[in-house]
PDB file of N, CA and C in Angstrom:
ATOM      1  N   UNK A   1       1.312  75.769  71.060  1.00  0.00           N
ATOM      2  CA  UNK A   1       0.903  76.067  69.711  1.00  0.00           C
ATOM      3  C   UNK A   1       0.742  74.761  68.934  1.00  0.00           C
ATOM      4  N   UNK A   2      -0.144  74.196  67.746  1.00  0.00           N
ATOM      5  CA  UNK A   2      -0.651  73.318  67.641  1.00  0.00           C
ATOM      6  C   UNK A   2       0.277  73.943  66.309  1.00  0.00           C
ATOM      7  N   UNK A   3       0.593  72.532  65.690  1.00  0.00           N
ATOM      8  CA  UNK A   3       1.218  72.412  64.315  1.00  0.00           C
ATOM      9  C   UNK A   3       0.620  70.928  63.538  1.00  0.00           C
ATOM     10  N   UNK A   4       0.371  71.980  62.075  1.00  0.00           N
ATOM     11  CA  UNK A   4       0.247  70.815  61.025  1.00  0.00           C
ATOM     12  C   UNK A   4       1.508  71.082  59.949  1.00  0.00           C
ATOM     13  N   UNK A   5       1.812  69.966  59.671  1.00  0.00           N
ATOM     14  CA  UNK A   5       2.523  69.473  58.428  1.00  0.00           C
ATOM     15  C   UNK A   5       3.390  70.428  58.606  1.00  0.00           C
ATOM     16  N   UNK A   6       4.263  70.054  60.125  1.00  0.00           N
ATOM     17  CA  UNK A   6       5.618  70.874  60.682  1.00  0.00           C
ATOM     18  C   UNK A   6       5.407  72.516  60.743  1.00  0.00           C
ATOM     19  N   UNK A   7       4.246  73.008  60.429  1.00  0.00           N
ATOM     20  CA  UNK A   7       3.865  74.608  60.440  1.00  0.00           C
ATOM     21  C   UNK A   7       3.530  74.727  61.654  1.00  0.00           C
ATOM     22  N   UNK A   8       3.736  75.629  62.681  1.00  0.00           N
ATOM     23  CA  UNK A   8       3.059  76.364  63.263  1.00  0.00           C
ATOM     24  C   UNK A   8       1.944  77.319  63.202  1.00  0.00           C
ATOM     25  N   UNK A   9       0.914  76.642  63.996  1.00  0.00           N
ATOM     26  CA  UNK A   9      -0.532  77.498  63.857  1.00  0.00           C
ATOM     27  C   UNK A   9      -0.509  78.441  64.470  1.00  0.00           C
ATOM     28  N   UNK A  10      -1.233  79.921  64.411  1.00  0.00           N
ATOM     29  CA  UNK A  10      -1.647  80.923  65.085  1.00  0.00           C
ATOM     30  C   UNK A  10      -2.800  81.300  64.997  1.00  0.00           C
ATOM     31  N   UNK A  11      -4.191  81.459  65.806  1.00  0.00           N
ATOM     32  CA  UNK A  11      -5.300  81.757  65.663  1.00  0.00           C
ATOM     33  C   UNK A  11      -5.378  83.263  64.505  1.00  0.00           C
ATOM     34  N   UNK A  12      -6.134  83.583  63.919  1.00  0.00           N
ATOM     35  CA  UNK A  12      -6.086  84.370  63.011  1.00  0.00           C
ATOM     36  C   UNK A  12      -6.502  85.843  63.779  1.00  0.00           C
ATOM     37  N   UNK A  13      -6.013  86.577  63.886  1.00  0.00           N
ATOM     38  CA  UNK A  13      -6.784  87.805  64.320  1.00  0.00           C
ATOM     39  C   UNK A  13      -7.070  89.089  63.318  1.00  0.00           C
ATOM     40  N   UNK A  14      -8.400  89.351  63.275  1.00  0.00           N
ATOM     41  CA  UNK A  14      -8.663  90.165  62.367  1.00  0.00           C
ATOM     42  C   UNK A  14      -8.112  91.493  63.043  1.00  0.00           C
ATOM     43  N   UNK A  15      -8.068  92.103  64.253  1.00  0.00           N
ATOM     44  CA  UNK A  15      -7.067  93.012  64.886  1.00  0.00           C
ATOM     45  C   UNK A  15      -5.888  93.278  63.942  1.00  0.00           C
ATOM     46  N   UNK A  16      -5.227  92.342  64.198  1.00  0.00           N
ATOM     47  CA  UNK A  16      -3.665  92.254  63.381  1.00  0.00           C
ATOM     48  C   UNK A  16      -3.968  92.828  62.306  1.00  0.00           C
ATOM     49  N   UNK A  17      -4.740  92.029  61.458  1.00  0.00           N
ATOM     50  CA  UNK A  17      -5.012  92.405  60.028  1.00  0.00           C
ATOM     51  C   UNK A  17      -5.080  93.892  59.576  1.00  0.00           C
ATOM     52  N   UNK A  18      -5.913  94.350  60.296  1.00  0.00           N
ATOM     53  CA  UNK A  18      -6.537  95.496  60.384  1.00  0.00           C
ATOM     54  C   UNK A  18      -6.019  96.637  60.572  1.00  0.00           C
ATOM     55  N   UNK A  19      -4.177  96.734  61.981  1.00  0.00           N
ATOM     56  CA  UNK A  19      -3.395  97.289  62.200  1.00  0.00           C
ATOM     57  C   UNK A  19      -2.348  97.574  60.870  1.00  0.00           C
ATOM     58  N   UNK A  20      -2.226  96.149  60.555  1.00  0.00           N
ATOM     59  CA  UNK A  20      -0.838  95.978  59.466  1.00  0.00           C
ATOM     60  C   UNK A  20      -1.751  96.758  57.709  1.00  0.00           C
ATOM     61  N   UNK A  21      -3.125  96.947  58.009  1.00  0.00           N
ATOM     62  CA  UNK A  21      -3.434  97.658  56.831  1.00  0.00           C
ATOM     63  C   UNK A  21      -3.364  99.249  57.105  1.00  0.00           C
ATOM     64  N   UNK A  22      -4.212  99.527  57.992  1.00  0.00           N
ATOM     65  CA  UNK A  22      -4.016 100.893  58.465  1.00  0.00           C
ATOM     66  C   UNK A  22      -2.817 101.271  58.358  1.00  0.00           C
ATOM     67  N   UNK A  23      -1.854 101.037  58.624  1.00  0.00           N
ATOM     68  CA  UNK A  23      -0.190 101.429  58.789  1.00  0.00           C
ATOM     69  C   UNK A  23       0.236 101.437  57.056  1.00  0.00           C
ATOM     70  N   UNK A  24      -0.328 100.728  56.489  1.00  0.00           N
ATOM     71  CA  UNK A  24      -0.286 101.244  55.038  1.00  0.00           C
ATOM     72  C   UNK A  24      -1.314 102.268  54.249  1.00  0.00           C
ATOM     73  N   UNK A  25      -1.993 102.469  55.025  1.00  0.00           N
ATOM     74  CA  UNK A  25      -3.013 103.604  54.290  1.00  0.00           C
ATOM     75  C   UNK A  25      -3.137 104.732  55.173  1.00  0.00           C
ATOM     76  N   UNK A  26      -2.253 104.736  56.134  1.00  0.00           N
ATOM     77  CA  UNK A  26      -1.691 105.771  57.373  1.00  0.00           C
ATOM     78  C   UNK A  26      -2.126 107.412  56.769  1.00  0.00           C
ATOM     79  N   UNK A  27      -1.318 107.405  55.352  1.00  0.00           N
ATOM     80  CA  UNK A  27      -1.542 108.536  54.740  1.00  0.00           C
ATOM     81  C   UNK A  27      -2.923 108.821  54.391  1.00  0.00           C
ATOM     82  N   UNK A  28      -3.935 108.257  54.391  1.00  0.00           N
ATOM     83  CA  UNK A  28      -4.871 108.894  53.724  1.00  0.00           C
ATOM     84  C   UNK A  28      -5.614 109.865  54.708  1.00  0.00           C
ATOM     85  N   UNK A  29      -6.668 110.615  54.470  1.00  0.00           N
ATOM     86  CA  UNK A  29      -7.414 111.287  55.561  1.00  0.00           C
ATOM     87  C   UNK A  29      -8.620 110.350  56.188  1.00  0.00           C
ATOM     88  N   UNK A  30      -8.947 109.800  55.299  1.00  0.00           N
ATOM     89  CA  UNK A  30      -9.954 108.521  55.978  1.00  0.00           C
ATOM     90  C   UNK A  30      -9.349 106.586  56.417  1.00  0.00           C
ATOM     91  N   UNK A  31      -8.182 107.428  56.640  1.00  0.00           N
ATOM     92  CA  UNK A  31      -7.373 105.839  57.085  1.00  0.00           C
ATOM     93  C   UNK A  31      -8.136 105.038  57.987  1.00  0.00           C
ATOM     94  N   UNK A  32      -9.148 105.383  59.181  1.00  0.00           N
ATOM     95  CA  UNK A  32      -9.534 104.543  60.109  1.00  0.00           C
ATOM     96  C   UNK A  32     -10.403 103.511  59.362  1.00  0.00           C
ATOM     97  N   UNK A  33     -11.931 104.155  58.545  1.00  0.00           N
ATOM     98  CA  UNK A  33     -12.677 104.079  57.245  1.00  0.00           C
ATOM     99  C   UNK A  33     -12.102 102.833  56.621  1.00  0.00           C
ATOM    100  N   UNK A  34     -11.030 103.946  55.235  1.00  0.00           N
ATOM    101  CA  UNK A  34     -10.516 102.852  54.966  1.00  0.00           C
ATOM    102  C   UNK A  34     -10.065 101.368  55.052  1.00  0.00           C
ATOM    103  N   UNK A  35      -9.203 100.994  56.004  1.00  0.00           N
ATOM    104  CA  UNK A  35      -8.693  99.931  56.746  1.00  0.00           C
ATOM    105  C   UNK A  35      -9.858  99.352  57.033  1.00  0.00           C
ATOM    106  N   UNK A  36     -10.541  99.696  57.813  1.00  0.00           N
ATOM    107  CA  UNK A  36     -11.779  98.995  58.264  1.00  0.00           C
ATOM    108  C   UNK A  36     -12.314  98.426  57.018  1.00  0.00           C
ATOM    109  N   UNK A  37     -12.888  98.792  56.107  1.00  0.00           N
ATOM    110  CA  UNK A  37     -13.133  98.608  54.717  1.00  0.00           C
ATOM    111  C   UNK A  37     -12.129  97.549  54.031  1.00  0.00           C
ATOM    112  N   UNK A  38     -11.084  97.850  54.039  1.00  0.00           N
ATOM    113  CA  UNK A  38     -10.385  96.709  53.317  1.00  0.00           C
ATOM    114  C   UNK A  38      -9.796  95.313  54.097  1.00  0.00           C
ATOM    115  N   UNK A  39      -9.689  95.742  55.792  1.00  0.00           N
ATOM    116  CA  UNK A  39     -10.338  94.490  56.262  1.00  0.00           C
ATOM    117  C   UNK A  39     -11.310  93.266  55.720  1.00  0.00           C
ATOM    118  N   UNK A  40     -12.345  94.186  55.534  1.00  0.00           N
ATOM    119  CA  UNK A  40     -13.459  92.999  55.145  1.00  0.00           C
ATOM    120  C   UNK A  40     -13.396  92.502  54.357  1.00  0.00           C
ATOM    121  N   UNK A  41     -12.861  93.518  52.859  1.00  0.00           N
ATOM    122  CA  UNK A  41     -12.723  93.099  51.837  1.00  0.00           C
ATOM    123  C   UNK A  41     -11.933  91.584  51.437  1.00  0.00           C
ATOM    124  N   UNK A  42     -10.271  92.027  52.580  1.00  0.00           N
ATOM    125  CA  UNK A  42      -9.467  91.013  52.343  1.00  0.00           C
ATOM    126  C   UNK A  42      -9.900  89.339  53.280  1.00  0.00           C
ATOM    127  N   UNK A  43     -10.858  89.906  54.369  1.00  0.00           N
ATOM    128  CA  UNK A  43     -11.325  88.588  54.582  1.00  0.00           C
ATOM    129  C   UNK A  43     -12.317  87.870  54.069  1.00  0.00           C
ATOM    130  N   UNK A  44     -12.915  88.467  53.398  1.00  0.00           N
ATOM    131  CA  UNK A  44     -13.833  87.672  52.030  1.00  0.00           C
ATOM    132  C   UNK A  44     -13.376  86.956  51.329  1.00  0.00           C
ATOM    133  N   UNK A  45     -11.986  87.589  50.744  1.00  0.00           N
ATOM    134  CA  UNK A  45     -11.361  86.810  49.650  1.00  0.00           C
ATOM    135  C   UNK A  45     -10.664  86.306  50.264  1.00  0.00           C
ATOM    136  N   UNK A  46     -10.449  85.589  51.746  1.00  0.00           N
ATOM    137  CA  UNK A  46      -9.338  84.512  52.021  1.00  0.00           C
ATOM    138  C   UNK A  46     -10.613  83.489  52.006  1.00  0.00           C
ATOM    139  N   UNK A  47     -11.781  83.544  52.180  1.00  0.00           N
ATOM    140  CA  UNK A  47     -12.484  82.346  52.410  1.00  0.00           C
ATOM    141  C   UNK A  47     -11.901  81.069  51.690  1.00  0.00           C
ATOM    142  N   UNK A  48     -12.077  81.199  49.858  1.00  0.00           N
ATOM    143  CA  UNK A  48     -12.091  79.917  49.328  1.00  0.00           C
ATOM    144  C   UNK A  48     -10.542  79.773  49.226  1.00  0.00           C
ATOM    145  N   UNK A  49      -9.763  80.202  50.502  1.00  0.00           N
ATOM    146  CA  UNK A  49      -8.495  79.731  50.231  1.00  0.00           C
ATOM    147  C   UNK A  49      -7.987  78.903  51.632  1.00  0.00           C
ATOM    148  N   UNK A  50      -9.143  78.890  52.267  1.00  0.00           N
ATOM    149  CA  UNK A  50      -8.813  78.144  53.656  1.00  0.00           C
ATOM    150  C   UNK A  50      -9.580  76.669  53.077  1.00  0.00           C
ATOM    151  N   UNK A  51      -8.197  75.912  54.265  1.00  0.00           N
ATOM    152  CA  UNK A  51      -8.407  74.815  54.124  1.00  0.00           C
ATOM    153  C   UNK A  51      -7.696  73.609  55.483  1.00  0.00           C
ATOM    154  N   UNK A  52      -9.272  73.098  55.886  1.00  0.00           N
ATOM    155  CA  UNK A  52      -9.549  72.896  56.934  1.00  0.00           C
ATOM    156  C   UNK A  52      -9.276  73.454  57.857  1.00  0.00           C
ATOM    157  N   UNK A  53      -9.654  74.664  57.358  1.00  0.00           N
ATOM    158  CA  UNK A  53     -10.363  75.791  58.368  1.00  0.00           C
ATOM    159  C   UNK A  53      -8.853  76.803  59.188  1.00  0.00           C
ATOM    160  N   UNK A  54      -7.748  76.644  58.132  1.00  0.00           N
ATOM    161  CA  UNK A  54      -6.507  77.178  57.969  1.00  0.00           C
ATOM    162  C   UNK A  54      -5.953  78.219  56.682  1.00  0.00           C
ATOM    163  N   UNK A  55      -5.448  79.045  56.799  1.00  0.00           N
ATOM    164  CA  UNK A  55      -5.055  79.859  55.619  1.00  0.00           C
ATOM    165  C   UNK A  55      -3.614  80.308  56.049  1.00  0.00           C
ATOM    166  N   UNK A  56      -2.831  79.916  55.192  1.00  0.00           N
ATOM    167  CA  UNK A  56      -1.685  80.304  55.511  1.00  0.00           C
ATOM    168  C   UNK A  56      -1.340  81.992  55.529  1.00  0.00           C
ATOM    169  N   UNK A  57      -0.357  82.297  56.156  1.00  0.00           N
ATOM    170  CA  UNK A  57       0.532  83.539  56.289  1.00  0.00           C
ATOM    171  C   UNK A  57       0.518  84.382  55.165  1.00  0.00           C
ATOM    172  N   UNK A  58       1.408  83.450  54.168  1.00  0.00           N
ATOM    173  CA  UNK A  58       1.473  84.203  53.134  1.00  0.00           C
ATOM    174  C   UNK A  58       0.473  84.751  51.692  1.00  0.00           C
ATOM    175  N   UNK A  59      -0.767  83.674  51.766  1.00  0.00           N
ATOM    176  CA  UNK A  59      -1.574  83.922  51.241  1.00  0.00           C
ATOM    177  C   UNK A  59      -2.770  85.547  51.907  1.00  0.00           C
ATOM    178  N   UNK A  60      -2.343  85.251  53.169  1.00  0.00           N
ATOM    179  CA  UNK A  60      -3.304  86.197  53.741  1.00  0.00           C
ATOM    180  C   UNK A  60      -2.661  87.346  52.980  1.00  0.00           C
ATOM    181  N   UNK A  61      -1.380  87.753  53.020  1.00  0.00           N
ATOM    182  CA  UNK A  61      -0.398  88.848  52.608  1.00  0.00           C
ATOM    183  C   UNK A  61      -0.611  88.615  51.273  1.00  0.00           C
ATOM    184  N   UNK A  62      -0.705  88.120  50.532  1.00  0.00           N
ATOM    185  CA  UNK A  62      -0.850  88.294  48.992  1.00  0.00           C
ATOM    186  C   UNK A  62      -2.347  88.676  48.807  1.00  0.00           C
ATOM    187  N   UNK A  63      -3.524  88.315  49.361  1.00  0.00           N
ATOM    188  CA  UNK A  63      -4.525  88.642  48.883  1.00  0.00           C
ATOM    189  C   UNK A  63      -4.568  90.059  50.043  1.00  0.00           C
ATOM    190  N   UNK A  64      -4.010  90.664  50.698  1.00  0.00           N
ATOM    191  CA  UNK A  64      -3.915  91.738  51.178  1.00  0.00           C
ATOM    192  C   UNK A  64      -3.769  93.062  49.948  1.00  0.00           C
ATOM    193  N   UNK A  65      -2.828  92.163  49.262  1.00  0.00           N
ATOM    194  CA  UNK A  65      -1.730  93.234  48.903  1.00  0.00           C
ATOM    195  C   UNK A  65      -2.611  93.517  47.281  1.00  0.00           C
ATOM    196  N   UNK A  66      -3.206  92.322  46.812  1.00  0.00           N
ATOM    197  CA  UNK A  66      -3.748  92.628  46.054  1.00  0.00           C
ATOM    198  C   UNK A  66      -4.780  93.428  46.254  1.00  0.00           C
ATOM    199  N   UNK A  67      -5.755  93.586  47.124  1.00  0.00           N
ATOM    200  CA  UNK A  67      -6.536  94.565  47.696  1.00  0.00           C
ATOM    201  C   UNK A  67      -6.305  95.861  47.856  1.00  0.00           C
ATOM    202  N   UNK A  68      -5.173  96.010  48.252  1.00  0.00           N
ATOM    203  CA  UNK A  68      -4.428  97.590  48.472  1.00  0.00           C
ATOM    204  C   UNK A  68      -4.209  97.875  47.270  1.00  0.00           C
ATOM    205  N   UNK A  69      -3.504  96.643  46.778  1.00  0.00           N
ATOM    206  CA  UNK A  69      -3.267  97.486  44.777  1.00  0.00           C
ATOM    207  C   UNK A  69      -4.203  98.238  44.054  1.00  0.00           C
ATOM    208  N   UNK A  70      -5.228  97.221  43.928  1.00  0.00           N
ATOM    209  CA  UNK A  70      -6.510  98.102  43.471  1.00  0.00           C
ATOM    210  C   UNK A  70      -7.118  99.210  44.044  1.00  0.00           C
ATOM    211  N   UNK A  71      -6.699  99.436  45.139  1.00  0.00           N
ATOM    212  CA  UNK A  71      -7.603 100.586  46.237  1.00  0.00           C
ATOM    213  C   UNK A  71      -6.315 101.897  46.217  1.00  0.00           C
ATOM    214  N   UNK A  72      -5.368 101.751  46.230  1.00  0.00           N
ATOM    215  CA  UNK A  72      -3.815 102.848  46.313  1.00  0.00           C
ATOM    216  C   UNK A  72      -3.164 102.197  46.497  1.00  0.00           C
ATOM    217  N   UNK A  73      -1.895 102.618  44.921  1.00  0.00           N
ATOM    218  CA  UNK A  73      -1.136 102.109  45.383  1.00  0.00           C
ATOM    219  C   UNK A  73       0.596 101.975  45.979  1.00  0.00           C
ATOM    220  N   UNK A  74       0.414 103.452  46.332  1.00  0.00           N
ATOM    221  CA  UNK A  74       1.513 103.825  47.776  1.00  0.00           C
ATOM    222  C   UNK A  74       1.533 102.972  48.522  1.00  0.00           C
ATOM    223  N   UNK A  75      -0.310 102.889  49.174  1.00  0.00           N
ATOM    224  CA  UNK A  75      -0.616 102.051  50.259  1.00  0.00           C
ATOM    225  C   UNK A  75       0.077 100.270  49.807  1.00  0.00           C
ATOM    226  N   UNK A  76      -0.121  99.965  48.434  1.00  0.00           N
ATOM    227  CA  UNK A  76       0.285  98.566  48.282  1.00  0.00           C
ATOM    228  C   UNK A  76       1.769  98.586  48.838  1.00  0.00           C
ATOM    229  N   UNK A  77       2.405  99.393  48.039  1.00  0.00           N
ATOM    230  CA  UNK A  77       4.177  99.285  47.796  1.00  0.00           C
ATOM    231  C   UNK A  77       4.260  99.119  49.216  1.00  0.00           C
ATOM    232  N   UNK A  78       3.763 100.144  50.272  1.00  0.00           N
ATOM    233  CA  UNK A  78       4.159  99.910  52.143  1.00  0.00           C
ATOM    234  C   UNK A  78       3.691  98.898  52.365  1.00  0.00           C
ATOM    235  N   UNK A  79       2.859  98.136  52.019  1.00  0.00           N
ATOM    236  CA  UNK A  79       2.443  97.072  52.500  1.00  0.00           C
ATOM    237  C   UNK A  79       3.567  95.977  52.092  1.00  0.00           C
ATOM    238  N   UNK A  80       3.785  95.898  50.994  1.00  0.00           N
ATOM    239  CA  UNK A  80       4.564  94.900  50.011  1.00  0.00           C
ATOM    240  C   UNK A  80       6.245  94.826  50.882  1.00  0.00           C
ATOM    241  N   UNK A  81       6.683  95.994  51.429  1.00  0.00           N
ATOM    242  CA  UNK A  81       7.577  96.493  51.730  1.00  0.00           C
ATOM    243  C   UNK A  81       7.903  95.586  53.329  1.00  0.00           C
ATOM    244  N   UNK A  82       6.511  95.751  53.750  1.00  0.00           N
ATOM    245  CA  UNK A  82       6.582  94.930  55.116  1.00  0.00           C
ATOM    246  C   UNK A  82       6.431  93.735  55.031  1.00  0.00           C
ATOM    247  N   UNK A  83       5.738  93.039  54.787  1.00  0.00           N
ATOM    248  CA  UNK A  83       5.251  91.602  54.790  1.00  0.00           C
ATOM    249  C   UNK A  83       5.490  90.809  53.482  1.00  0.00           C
ATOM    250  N   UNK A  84       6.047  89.638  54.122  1.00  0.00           N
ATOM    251  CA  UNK A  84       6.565  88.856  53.146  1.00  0.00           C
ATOM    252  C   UNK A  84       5.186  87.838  52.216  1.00  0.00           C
ATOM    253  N   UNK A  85       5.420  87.540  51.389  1.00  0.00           N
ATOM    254  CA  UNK A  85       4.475  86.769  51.239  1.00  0.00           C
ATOM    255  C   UNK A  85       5.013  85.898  49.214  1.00  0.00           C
TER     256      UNK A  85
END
């Protein structure tokens, strides 16, 4: 695993992403939809936060969570509940 500035890197997987949202919008009837949908959403808005071509952990989880807020927000609180950020 390759590290900057004592961090450990992990390639980003939009998979992951995608699981850890679904599991918060579990409840809805269009959860697959959904998730898929706010996937994209939340990887749009990590763009202007990467830097050199890195985005940290916890930013990914905060602009997650803000995404879920606006969209339901049951779905935020489970999210908020799991992942630190």
């Amino acid at each position: 695993m390759q590290q900057i500035g004592g961090k450990r890197l992990e390639p980003f997987s939009r998979d992951k992403l995608f699981l850890s949202l679904y599991d918060s919008v579990g409840h809805r009837p269009a959860a697959i939809s959904d998730a898929t949908a706010l996937t994209s959403s939340v990887i749009n808005r990590l763009r202007p936060h990467m830097s050199k071509g890195a985005v940290a952990r916890s930013v990914i989880a905060q602009v997650a969570l803000v995404v879920l807020n606006r969209f339901d927000k049951v779905a935020s609180v489970h999210y908020a509940a799991r992942h630190k950020y």
